[in-house]
PDB file of N, CA and C in Angstrom:
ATOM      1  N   UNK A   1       3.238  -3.848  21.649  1.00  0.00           N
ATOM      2  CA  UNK A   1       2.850  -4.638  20.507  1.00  0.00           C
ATOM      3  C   UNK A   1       3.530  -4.088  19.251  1.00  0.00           C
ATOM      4  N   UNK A   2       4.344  -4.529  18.459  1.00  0.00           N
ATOM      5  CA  UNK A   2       5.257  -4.363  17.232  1.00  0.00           C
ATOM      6  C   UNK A   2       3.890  -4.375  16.264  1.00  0.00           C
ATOM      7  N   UNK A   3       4.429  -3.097  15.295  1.00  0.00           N
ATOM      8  CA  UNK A   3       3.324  -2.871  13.904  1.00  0.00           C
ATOM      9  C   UNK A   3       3.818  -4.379  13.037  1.00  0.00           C
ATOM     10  N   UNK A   4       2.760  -4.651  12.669  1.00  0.00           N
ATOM     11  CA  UNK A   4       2.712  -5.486  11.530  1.00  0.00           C
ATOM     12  C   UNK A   4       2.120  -4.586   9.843  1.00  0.00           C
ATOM     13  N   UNK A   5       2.521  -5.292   9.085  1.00  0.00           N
ATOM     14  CA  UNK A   5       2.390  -4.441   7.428  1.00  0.00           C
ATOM     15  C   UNK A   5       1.650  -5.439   7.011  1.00  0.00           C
ATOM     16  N   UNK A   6       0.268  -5.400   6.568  1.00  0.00           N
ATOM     17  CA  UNK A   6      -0.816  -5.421   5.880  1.00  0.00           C
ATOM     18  C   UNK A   6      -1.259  -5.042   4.847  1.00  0.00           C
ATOM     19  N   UNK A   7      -2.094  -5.705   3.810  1.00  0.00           N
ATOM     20  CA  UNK A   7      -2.500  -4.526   2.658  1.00  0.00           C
ATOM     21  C   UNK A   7      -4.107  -4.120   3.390  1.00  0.00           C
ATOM     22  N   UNK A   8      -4.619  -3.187   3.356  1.00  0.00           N
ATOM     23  CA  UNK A   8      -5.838  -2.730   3.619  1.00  0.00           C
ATOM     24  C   UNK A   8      -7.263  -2.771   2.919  1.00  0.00           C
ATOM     25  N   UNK A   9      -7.948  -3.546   3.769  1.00  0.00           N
ATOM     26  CA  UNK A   9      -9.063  -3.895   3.172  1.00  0.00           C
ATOM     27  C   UNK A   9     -10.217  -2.838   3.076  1.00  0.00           C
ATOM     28  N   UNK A  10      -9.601  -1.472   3.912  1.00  0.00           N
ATOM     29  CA  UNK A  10     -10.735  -0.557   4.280  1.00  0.00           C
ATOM     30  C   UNK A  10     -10.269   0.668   3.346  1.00  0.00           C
ATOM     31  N   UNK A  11      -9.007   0.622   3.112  1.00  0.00           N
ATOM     32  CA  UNK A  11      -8.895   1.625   2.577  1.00  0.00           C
ATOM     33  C   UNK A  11      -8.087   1.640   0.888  1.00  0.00           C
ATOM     34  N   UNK A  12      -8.779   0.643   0.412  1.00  0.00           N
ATOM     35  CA  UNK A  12      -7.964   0.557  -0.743  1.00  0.00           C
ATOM     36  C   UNK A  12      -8.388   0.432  -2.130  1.00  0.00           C
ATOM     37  N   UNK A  13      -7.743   1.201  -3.245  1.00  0.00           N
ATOM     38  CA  UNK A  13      -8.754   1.104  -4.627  1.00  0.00           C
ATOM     39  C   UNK A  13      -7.910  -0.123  -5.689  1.00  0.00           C
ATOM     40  N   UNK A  14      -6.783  -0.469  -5.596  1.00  0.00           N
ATOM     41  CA  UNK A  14      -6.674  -1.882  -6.536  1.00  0.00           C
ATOM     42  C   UNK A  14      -6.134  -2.905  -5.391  1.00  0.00           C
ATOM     43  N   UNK A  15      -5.158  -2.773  -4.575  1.00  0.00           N
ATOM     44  CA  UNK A  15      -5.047  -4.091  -3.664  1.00  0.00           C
ATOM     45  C   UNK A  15      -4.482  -3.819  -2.191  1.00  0.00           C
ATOM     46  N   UNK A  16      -4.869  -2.177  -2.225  1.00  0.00           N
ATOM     47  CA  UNK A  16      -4.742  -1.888  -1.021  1.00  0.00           C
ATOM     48  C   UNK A  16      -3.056  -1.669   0.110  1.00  0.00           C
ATOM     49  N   UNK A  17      -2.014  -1.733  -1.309  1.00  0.00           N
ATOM     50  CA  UNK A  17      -0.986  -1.932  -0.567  1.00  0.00           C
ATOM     51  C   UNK A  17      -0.418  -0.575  -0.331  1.00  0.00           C
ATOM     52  N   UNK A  18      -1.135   0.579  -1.080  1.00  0.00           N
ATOM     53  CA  UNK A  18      -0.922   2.242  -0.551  1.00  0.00           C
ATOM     54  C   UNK A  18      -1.590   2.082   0.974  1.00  0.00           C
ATOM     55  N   UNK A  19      -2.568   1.722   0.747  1.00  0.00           N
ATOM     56  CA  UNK A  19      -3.373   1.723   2.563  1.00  0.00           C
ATOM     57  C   UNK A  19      -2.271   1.555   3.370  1.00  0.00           C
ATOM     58  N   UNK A  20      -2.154   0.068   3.142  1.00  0.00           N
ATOM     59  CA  UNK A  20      -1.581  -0.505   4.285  1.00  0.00           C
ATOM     60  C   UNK A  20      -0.030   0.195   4.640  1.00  0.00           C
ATOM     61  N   UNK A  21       0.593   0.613   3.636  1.00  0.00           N
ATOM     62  CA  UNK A  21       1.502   1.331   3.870  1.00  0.00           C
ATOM     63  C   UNK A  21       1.679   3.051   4.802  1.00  0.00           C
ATOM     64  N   UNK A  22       0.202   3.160   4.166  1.00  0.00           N
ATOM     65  CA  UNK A  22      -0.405   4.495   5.122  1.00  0.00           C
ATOM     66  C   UNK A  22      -0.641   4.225   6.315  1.00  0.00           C
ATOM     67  N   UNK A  23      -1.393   3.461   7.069  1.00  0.00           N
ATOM     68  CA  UNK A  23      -1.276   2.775   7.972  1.00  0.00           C
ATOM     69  C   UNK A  23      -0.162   2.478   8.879  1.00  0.00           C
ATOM     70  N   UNK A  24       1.001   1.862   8.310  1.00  0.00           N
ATOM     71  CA  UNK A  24       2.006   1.295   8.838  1.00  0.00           C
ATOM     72  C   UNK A  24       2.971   2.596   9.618  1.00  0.00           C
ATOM     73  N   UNK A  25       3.173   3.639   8.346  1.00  0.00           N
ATOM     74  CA  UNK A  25       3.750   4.909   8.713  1.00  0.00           C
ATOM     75  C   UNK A  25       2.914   5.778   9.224  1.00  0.00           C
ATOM     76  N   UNK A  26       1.453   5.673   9.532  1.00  0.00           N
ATOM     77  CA  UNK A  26       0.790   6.552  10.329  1.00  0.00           C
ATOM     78  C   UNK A  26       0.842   7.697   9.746  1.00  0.00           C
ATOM     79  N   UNK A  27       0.206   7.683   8.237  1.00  0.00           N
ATOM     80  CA  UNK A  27      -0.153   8.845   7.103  1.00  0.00           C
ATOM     81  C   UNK A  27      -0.862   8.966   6.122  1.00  0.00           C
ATOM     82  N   UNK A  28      -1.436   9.739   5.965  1.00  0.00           N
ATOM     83  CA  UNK A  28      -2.758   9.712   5.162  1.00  0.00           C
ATOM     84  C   UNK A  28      -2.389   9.117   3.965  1.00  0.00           C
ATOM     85  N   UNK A  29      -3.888   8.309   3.719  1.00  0.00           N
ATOM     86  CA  UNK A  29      -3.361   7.450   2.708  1.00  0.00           C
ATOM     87  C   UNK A  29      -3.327   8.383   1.371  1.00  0.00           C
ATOM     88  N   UNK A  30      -4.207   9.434   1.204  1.00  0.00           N
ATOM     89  CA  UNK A  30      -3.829  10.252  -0.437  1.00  0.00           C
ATOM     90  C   UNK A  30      -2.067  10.603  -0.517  1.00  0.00           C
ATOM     91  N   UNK A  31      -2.040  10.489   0.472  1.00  0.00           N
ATOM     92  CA  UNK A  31      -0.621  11.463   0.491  1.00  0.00           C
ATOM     93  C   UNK A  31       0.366  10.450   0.047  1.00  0.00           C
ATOM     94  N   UNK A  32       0.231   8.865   0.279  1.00  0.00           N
ATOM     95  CA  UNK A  32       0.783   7.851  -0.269  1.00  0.00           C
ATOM     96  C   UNK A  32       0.523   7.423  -1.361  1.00  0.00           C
ATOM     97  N   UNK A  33      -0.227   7.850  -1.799  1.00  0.00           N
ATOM     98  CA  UNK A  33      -0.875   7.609  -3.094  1.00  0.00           C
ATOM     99  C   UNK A  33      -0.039   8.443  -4.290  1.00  0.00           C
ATOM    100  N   UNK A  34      -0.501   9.753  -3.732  1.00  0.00           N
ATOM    101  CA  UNK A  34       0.544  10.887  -4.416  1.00  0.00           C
ATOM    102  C   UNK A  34       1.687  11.037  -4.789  1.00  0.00           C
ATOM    103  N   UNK A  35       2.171   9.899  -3.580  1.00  0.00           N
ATOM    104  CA  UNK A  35       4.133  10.086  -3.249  1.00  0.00           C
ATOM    105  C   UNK A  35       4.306   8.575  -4.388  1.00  0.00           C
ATOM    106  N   UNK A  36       3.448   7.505  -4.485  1.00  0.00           N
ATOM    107  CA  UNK A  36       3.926   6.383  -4.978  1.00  0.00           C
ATOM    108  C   UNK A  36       3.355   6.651  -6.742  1.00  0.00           C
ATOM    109  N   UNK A  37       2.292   8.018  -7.311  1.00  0.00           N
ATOM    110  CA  UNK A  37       2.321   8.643  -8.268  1.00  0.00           C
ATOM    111  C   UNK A  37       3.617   8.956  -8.771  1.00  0.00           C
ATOM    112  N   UNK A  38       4.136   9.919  -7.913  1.00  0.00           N
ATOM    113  CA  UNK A  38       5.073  10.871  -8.653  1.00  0.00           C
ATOM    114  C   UNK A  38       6.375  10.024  -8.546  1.00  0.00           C
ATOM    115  N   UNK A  39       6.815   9.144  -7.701  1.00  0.00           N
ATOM    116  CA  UNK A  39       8.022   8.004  -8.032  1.00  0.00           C
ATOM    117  C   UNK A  39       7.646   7.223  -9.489  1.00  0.00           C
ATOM    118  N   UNK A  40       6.230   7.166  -9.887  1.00  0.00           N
ATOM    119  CA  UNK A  40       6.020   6.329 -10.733  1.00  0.00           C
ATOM    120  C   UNK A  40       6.341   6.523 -12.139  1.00  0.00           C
ATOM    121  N   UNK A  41       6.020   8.318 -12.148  1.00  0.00           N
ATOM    122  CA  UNK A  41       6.175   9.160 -13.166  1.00  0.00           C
ATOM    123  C   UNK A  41       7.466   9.409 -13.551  1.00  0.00           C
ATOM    124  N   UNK A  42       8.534   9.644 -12.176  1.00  0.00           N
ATOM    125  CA  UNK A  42       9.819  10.085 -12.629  1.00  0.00           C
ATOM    126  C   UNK A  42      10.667   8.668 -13.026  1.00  0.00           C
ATOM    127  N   UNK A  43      10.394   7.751 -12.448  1.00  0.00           N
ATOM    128  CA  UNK A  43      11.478   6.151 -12.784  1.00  0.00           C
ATOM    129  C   UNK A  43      10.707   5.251 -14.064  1.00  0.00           C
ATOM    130  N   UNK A  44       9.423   6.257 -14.833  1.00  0.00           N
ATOM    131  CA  UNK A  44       9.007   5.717 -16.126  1.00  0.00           C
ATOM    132  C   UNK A  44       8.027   4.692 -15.954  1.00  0.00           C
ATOM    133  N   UNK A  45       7.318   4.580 -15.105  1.00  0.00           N
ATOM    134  CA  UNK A  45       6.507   3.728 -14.525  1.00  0.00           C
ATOM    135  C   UNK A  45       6.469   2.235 -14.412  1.00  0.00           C
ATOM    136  N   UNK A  46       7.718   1.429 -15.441  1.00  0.00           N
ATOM    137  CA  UNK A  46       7.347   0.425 -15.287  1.00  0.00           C
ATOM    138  C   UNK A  46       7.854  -0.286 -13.665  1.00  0.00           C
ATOM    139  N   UNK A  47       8.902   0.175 -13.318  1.00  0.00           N
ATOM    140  CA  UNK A  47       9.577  -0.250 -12.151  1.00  0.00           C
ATOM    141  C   UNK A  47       8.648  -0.476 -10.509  1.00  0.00           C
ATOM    142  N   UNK A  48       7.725   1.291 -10.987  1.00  0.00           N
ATOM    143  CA  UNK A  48       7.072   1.195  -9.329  1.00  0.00           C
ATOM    144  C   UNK A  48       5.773   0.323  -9.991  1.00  0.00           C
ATOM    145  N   UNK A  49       4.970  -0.257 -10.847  1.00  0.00           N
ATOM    146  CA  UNK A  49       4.119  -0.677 -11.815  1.00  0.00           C
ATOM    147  C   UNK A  49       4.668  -2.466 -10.792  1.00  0.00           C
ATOM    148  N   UNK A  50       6.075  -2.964 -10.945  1.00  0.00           N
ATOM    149  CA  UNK A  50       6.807  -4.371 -10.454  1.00  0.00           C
ATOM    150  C   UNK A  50       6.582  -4.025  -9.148  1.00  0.00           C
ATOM    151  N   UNK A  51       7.230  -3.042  -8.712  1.00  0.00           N
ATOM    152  CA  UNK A  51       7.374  -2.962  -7.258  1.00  0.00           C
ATOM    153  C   UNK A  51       5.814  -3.438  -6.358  1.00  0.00           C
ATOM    154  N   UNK A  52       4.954  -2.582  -7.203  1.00  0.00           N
ATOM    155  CA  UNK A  52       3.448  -2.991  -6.674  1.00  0.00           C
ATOM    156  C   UNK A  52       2.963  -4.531  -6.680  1.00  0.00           C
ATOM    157  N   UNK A  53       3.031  -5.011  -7.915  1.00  0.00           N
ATOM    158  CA  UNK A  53       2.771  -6.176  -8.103  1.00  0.00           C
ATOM    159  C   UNK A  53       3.264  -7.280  -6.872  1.00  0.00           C
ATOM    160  N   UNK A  54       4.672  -6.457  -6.646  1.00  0.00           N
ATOM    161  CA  UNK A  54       5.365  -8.117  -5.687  1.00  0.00           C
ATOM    162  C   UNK A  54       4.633  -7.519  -4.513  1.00  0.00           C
ATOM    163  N   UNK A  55       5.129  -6.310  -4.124  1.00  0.00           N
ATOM    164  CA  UNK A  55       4.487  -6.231  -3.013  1.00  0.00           C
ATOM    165  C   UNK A  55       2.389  -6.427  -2.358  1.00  0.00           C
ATOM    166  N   UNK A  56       1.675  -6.608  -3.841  1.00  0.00           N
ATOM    167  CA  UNK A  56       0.201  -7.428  -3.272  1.00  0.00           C
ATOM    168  C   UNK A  56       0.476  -8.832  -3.136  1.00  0.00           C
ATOM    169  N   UNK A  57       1.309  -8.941  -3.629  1.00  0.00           N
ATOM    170  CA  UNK A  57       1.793 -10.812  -3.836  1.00  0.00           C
ATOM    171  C   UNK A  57       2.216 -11.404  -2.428  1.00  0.00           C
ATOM    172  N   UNK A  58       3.141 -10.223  -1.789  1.00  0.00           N
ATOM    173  CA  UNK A  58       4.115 -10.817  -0.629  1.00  0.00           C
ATOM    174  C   UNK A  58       3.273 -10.217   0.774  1.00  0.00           C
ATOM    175  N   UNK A  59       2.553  -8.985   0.706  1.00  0.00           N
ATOM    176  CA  UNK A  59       2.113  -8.568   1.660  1.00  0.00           C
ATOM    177  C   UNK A  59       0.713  -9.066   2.342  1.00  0.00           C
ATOM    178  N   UNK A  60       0.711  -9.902   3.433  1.00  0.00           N
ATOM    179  CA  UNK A  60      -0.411 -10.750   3.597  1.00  0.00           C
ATOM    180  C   UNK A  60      -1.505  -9.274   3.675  1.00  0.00           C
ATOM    181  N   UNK A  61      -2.707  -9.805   3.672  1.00  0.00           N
ATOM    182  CA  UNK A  61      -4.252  -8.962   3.469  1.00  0.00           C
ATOM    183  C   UNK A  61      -4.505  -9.055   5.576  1.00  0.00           C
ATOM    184  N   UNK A  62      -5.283  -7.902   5.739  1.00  0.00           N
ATOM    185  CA  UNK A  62      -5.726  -7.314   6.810  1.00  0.00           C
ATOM    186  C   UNK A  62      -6.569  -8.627   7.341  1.00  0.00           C
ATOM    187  N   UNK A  63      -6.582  -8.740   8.391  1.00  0.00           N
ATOM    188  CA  UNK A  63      -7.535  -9.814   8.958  1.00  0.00           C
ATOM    189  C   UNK A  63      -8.809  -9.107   9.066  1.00  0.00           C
ATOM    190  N   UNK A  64     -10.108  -9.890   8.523  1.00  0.00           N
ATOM    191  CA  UNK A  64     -11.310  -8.572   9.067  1.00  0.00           C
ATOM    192  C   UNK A  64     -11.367  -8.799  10.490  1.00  0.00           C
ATOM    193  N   UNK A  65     -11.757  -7.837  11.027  1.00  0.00           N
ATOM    194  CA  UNK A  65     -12.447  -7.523  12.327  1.00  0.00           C
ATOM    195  C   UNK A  65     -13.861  -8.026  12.682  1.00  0.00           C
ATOM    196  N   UNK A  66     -13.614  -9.190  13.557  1.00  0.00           N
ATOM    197  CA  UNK A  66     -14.975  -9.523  14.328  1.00  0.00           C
ATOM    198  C   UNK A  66     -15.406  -9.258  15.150  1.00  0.00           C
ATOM    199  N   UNK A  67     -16.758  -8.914  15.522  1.00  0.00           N
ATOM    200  CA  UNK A  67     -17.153  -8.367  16.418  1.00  0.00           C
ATOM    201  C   UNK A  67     -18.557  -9.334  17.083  1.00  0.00           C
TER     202      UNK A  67
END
């Protein structure tokens, strides 16, 4: 079964697209958090600030889980 990229509904504090990216690469999500911080800080923030935006826009949302 091929990974699919999701934003995360379980693990996420504005739209979840650090989750889902944690997820996808099979890594803790602080640690993505941290890494998409400090890109944010060094390229002046407005760039990774766009980058986020398209990517909640383009990245479909997690299906919930029924049980």
């Amino acid at each position: 079964m091929a990974k699919k990229l999701y934003r995360s509904l379980s693990k996420k504090i504005m739209g979840g697209v650090c989750g889902g990216l944690a997820d996808y690469f099979d890594l803790d999500v602080s640690l993505v958090r941290l890494i998409f911080v400090a890109i944010a800080l060094v390229t002046a923030i407005l760039p990774m600030l766009i980058f986020y935006l398209i990517a909640w826009m383009i990245i479909p949302a997690e299906e919930a889980k029924k049980d």
